[in-house]
N, C-alpha and C. Protein backbone atom coordinates (compact mmCIF):
# COMPACT_ATOMS: atom_id res chain seq x y z
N UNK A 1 31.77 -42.50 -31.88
CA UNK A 1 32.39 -41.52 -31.00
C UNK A 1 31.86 -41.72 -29.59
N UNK A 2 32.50 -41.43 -28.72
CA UNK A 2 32.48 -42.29 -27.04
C UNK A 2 31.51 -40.97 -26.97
N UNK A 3 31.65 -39.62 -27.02
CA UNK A 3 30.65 -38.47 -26.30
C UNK A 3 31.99 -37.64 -25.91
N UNK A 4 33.38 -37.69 -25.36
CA UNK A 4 33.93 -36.91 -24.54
C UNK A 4 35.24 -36.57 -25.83
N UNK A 5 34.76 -35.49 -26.05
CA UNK A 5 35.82 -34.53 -27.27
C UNK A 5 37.53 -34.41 -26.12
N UNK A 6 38.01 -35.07 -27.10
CA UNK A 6 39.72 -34.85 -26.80
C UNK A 6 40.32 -33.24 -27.11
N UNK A 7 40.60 -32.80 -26.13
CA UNK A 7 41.17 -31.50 -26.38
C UNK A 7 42.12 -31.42 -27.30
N UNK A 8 42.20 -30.46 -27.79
CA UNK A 8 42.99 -30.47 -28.77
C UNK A 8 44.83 -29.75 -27.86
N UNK A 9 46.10 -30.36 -28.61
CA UNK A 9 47.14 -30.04 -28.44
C UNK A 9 47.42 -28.68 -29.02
N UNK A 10 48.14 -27.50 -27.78
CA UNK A 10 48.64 -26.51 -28.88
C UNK A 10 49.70 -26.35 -28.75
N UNK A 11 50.45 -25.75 -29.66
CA UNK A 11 51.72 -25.61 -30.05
C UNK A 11 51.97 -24.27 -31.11
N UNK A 12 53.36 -24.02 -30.77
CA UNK A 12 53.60 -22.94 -32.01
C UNK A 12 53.70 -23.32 -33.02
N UNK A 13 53.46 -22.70 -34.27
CA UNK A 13 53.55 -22.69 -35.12
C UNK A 13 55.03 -22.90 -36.04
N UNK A 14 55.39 -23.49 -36.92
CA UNK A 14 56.57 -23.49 -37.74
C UNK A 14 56.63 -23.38 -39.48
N UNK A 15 57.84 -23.06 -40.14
CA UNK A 15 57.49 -22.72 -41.60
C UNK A 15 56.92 -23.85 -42.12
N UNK A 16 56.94 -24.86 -41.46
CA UNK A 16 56.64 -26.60 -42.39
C UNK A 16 55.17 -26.63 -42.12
N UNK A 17 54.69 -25.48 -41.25
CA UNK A 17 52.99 -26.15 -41.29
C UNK A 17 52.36 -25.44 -42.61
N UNK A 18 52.93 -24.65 -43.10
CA UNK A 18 52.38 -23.54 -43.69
C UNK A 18 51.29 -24.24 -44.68
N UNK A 19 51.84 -25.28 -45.76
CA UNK A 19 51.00 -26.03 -46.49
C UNK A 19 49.87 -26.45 -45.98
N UNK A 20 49.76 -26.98 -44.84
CA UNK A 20 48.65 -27.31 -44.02
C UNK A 20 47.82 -25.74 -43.30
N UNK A 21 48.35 -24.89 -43.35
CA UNK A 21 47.57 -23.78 -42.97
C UNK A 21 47.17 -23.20 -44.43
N UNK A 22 47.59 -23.00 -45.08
CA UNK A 22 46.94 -22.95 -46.67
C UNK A 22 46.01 -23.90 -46.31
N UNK A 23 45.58 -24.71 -46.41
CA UNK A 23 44.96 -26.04 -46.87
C UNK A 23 43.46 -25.37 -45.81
N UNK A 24 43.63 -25.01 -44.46
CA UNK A 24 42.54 -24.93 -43.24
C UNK A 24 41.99 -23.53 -43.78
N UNK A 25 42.99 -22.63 -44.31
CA UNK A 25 42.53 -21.42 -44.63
C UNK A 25 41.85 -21.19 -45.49
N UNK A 26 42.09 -22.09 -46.65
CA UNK A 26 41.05 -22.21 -48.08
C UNK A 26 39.78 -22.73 -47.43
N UNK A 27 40.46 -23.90 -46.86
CA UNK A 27 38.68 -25.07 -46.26
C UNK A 27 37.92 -24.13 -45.84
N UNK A 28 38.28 -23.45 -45.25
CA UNK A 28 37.27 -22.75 -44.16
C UNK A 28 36.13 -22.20 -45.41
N UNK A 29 35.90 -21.40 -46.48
CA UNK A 29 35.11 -21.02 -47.54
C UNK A 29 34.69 -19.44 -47.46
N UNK A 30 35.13 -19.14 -46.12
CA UNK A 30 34.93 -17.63 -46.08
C UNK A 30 35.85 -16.63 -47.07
N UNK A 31 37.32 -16.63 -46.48
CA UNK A 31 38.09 -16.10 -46.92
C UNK A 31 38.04 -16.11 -48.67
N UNK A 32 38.34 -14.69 -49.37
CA UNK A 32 38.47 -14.30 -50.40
C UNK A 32 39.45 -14.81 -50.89
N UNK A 33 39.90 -15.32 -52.63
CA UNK A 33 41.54 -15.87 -52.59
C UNK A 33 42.49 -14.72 -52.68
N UNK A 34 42.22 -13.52 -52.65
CA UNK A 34 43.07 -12.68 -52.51
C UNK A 34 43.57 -12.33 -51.09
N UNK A 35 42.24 -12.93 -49.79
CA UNK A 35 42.80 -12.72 -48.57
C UNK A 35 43.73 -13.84 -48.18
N UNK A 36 43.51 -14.74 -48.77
CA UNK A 36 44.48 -16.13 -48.21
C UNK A 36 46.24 -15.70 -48.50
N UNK A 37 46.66 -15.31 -49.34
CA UNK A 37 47.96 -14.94 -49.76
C UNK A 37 48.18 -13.58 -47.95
N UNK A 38 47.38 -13.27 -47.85
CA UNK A 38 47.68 -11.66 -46.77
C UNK A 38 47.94 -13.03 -45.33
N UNK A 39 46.38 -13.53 -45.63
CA UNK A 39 46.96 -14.79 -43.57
C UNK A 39 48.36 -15.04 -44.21
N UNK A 40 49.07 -16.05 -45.38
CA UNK A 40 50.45 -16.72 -45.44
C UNK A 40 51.10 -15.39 -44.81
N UNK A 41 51.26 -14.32 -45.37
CA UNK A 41 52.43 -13.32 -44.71
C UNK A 41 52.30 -13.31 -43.58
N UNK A 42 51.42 -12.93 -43.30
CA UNK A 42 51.11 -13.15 -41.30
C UNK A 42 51.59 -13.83 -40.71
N UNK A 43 51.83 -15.50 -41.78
CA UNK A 43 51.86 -16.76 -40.87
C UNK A 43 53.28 -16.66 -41.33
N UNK A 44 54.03 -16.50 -42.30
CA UNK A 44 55.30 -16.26 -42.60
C UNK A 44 56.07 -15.24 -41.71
N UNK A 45 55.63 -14.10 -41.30
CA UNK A 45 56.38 -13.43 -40.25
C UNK A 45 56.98 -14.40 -38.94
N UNK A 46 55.68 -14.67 -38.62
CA UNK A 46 55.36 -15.18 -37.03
C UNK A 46 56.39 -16.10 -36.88
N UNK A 47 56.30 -17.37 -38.09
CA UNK A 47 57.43 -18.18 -38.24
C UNK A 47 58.65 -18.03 -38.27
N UNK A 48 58.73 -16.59 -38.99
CA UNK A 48 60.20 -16.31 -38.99
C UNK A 48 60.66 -15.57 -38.12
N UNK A 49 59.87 -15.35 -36.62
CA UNK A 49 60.33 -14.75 -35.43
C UNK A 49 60.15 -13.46 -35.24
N UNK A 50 59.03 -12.55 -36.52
CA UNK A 50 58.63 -11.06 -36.35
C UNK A 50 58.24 -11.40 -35.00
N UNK A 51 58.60 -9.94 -34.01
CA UNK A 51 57.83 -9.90 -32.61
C UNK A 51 56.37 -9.32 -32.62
N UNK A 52 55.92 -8.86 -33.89
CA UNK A 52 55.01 -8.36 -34.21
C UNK A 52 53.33 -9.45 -34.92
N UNK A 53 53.97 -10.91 -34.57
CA UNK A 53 53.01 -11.81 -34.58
C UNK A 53 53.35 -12.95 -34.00
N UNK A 54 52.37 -13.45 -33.17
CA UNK A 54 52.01 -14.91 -33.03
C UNK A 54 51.37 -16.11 -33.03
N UNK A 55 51.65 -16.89 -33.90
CA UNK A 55 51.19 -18.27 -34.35
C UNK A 55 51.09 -19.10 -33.63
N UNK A 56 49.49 -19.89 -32.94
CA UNK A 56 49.83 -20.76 -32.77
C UNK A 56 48.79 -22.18 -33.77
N UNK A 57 48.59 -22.80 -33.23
CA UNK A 57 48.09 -24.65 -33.92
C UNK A 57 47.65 -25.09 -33.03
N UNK A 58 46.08 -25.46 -33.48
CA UNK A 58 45.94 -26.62 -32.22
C UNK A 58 46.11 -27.94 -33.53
N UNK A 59 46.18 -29.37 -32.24
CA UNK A 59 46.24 -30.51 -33.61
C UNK A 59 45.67 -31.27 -32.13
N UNK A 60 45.06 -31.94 -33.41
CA UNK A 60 43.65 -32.72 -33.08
C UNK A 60 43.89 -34.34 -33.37
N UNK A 61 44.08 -35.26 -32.54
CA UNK A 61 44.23 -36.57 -33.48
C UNK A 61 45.34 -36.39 -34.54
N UNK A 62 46.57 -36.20 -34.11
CA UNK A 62 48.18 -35.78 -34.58
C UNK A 62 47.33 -35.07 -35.74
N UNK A 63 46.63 -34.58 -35.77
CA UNK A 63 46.52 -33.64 -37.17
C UNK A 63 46.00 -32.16 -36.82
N UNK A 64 47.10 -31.22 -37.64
CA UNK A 64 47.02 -29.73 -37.32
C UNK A 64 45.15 -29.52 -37.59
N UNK A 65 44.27 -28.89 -37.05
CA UNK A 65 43.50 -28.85 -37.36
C UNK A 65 42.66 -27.30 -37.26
N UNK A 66 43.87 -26.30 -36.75
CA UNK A 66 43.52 -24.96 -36.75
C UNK A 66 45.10 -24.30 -36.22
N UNK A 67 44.48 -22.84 -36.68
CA UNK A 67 45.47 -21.81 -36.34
C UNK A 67 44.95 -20.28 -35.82
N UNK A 68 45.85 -20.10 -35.04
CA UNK A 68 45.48 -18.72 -34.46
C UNK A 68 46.77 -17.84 -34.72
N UNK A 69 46.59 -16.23 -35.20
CA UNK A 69 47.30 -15.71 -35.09
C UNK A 69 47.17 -13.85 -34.86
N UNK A 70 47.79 -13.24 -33.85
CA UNK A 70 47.74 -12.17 -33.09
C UNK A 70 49.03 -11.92 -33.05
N UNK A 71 48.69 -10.08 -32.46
CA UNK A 71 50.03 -9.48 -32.29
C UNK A 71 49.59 -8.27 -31.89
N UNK A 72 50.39 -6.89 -30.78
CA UNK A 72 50.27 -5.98 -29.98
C UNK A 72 49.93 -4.98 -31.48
N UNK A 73 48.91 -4.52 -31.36
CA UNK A 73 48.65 -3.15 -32.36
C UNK A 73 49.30 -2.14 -32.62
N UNK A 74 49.87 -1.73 -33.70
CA UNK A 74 50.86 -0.54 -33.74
C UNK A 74 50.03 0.81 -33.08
N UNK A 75 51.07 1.34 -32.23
CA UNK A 75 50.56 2.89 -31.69
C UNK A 75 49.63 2.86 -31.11
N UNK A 76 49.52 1.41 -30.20
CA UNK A 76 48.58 1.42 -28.86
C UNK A 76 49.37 0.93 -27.63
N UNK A 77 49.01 1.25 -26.38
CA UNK A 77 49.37 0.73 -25.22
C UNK A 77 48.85 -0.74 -24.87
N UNK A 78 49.13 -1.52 -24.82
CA UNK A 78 48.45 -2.95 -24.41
C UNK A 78 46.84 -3.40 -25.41
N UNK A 79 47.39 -3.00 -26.92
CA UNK A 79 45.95 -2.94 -27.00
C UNK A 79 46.12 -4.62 -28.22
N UNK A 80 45.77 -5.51 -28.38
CA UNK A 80 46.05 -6.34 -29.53
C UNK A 80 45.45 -6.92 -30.61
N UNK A 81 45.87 -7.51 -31.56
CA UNK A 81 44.45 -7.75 -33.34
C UNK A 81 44.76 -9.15 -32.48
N UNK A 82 43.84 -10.15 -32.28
CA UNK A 82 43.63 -11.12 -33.44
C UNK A 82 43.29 -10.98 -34.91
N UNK A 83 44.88 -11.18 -35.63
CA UNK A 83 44.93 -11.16 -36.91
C UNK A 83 44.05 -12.22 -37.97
N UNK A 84 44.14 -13.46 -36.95
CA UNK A 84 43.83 -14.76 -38.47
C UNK A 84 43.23 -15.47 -37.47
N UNK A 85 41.86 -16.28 -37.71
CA UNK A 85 42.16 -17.41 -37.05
C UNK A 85 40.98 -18.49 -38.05
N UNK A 86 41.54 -20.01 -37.66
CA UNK A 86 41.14 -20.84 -38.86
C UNK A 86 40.56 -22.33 -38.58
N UNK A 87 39.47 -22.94 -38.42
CA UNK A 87 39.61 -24.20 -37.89
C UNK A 87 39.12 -25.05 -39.55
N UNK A 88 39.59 -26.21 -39.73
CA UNK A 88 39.33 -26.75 -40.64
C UNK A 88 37.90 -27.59 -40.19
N UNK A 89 37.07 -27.38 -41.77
CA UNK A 89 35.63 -27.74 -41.25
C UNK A 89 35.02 -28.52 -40.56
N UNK A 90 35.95 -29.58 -40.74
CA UNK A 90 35.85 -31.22 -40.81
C UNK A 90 35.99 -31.53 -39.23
N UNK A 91 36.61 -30.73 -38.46
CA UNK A 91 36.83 -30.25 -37.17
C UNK A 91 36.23 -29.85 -36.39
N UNK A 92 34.98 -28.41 -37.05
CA UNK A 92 34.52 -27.90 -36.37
C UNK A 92 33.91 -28.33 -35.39
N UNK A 93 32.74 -27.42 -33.88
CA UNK A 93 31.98 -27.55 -33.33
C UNK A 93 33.16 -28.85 -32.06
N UNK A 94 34.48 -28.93 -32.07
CA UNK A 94 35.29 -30.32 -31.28
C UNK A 94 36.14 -29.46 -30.31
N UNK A 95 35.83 -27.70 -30.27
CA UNK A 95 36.66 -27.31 -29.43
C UNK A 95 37.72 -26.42 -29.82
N UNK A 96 38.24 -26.57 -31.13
CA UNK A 96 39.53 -26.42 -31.17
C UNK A 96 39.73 -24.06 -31.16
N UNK A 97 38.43 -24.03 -31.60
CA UNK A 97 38.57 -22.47 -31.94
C UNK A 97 38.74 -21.79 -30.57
N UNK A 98 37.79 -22.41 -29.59
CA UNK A 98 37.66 -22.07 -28.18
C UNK A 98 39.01 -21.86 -27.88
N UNK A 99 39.37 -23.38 -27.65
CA UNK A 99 41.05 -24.02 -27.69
C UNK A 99 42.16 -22.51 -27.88
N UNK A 100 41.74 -22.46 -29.23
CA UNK A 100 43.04 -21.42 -29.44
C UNK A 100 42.68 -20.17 -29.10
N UNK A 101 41.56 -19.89 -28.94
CA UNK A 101 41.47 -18.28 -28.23
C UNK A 101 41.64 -18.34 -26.52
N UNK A 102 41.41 -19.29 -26.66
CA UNK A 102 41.90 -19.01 -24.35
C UNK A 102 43.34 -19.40 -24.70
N UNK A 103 43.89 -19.73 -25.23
CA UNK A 103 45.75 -19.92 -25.51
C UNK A 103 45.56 -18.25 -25.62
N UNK A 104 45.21 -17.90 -26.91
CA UNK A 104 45.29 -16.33 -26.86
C UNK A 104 45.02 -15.41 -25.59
N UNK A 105 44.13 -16.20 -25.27
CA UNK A 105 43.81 -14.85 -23.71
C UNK A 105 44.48 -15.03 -22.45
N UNK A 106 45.05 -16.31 -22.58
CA UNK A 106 45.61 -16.64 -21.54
C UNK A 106 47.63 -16.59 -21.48
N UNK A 107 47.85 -16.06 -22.76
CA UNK A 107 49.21 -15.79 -23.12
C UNK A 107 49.30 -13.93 -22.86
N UNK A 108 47.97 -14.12 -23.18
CA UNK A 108 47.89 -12.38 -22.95
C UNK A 108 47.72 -11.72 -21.70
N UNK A 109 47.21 -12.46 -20.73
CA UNK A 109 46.92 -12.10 -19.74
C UNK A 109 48.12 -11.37 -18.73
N UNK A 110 47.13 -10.43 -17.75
CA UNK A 110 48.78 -9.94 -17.30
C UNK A 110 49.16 -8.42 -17.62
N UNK A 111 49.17 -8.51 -18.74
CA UNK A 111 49.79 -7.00 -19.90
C UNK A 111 48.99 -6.78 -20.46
N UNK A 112 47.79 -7.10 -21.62
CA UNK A 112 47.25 -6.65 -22.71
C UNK A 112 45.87 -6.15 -21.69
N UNK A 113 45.28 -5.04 -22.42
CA UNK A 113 44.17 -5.01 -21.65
C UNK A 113 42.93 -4.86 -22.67
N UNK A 114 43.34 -5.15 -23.99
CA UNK A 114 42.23 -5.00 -24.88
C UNK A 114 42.59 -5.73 -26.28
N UNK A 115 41.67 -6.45 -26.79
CA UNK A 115 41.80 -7.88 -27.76
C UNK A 115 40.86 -7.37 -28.62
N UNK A 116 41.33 -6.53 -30.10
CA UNK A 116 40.29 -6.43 -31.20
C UNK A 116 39.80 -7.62 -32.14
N UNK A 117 38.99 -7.78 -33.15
CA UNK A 117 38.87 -8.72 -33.97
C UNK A 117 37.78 -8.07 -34.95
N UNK A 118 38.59 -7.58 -36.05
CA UNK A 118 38.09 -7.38 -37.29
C UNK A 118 37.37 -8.76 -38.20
N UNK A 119 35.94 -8.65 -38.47
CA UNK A 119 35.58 -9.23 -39.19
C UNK A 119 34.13 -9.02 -40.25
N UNK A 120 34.11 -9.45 -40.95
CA UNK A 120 33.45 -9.45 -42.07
C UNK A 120 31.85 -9.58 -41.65
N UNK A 121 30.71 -9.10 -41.96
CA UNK A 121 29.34 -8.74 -41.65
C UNK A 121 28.51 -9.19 -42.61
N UNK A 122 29.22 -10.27 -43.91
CA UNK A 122 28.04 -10.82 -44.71
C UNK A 122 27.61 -12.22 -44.43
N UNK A 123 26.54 -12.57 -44.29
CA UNK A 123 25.84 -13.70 -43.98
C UNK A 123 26.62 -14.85 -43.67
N UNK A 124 27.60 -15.42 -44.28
CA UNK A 124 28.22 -16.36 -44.44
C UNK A 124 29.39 -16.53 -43.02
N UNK A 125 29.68 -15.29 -42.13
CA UNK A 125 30.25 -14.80 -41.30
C UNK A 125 29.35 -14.80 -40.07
N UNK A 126 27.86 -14.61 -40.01
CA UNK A 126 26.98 -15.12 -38.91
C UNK A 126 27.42 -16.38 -37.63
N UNK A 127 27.92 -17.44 -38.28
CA UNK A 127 28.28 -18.27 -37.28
C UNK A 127 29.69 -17.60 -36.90
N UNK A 128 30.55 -16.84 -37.14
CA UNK A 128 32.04 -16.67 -36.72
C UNK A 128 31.69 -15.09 -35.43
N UNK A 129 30.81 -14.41 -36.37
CA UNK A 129 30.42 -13.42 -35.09
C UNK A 129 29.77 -14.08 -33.85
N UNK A 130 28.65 -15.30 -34.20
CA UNK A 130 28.45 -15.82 -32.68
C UNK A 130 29.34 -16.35 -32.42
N UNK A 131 30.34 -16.98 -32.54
CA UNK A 131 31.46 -17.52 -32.19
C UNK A 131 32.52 -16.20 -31.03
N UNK A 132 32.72 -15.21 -31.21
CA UNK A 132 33.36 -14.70 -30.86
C UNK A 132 31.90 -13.92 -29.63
N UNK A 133 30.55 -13.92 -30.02
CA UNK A 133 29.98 -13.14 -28.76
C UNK A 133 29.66 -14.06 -27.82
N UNK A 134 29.64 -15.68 -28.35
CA UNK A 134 29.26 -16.58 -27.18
C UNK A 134 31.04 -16.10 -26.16
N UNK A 135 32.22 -16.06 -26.76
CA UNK A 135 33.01 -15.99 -25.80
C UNK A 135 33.28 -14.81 -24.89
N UNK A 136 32.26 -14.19 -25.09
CA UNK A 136 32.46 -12.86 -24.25
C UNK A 136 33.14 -11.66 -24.92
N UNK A 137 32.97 -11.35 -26.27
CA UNK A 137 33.70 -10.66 -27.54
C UNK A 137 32.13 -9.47 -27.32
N UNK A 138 32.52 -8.70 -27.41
CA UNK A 138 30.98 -7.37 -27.58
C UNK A 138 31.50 -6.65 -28.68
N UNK A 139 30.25 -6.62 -29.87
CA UNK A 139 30.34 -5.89 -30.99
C UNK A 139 30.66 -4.51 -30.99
N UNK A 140 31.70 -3.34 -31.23
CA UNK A 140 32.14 -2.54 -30.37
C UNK A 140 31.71 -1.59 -31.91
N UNK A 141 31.81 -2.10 -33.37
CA UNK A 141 31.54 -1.27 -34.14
C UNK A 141 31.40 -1.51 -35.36
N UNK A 142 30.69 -1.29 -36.74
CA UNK A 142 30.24 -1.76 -37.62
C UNK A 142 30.41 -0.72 -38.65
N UNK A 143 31.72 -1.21 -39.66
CA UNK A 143 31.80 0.10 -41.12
C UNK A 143 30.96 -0.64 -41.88
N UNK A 144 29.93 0.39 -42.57
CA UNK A 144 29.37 0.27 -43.81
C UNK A 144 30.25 -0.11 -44.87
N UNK A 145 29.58 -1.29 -45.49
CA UNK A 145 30.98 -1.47 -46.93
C UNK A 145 31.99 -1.52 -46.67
N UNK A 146 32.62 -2.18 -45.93
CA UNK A 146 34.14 -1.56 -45.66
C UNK A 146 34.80 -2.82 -46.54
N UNK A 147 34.54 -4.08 -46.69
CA UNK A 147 35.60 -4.70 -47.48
C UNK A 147 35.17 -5.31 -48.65
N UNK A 148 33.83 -4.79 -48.83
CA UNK A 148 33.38 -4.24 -50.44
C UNK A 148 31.70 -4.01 -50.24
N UNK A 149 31.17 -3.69 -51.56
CA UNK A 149 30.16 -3.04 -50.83
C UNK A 149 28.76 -3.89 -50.54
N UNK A 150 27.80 -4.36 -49.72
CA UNK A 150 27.49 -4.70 -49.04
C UNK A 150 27.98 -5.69 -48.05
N UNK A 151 29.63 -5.55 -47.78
CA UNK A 151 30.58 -6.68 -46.57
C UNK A 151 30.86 -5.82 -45.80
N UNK A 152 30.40 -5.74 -44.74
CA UNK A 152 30.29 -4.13 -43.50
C UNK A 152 31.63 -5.06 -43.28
N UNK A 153 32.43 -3.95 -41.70
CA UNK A 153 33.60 -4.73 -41.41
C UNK A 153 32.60 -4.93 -39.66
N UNK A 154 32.83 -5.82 -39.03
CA UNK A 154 32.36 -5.99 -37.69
C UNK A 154 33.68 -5.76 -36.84
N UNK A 155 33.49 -4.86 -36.02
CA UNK A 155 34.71 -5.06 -35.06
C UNK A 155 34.30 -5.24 -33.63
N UNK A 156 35.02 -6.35 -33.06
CA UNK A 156 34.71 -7.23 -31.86
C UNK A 156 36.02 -6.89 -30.70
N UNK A 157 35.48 -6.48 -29.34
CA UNK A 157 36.46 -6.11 -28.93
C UNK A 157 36.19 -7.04 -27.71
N UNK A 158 37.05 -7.38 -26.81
CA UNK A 158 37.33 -8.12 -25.55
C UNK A 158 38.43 -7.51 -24.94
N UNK A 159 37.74 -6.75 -23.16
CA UNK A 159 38.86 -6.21 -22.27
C UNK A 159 39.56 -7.51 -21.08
N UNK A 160 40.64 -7.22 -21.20
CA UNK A 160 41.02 -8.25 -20.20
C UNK A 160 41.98 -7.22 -19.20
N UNK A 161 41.82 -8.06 -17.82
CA UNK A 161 42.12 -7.59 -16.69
C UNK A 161 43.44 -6.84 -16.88
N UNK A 162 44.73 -5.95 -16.44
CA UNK A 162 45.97 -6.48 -16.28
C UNK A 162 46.28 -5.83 -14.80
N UNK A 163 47.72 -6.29 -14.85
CA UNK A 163 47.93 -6.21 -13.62
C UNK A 163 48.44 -7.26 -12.48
């Protein structure tokens, strides 16, 4: 490897990646197999043009190698989830997660003025919470047990400008 990481390409998402987003969503080892079936619907809306999500892909060396997916929160003013997001392992640490969250912040910019991110608080989730506080994400709140019992839920919030 030369030293200088190739950015990764992004793009929207389509129904034909889906196999390959199965595939990044299992790799990853976090996700429960009962949560992997909940990201496909997510990623199945988005594809099928719900305004209520958006998919995108970065691909790395013509190969999909992550996914991001968000959408405006029901019964808030400018407020939005990052719903899903996924880099395949083999990938990691090359950019691509960064990659797809400044696509996210930077699609958002403008209108949204607040970016949640629900996530999981057991050990195995340590590198994904620094992941989101190295980018400027502040831990905003922590349920006991919330997605079983000793898996607190972490919730990560990021304000962005609008205007």
């Amino acid at each position: 490897m030369s030293g200088t990481l190739t950015a990764p390409a992004l793009r929207h998402l389509t129904a034909s990646d889906r196999g390959r987003i199965e595939e990044i969503t299992r790799a990853v080892g976090v996700f429960r197999d009962d949560e992997v079936p909940v990201a496909l619907e997510v990623f199945d809306a988005a594809t099928a043009g719900s305004s209520d999500y958006t998919a995108m892909g970065a691909v790395l060396d013509g190969r999909l190698a992550g996914w991001i997916c968000w959408g405006p929160t029901p019964c808030t003013l400018g407020t939005f989830d990052l719903y899903w997001m996924a880099v395949d392992p083999a990938m990691h640490a090359a950019g691509i997660g960064t990659a797809l969250v400044q696509e996210m912040e930077g699609r958002l910019a403008g209108y949204a003025r607040l970016i949640v991110v629900e996530t999981a608080g057991r050990p195995d989730y340590r590198p994904t919470c620094a992941f989101y506080e190295a980018r400027g994400y502040r831990r905003a709140a922590v349920i006991p047990d919330f997605y079983a019992p000793g898996d607190d839920q972490v919730v990560y919030v990021k304000t962005l400008t609008t205007g």
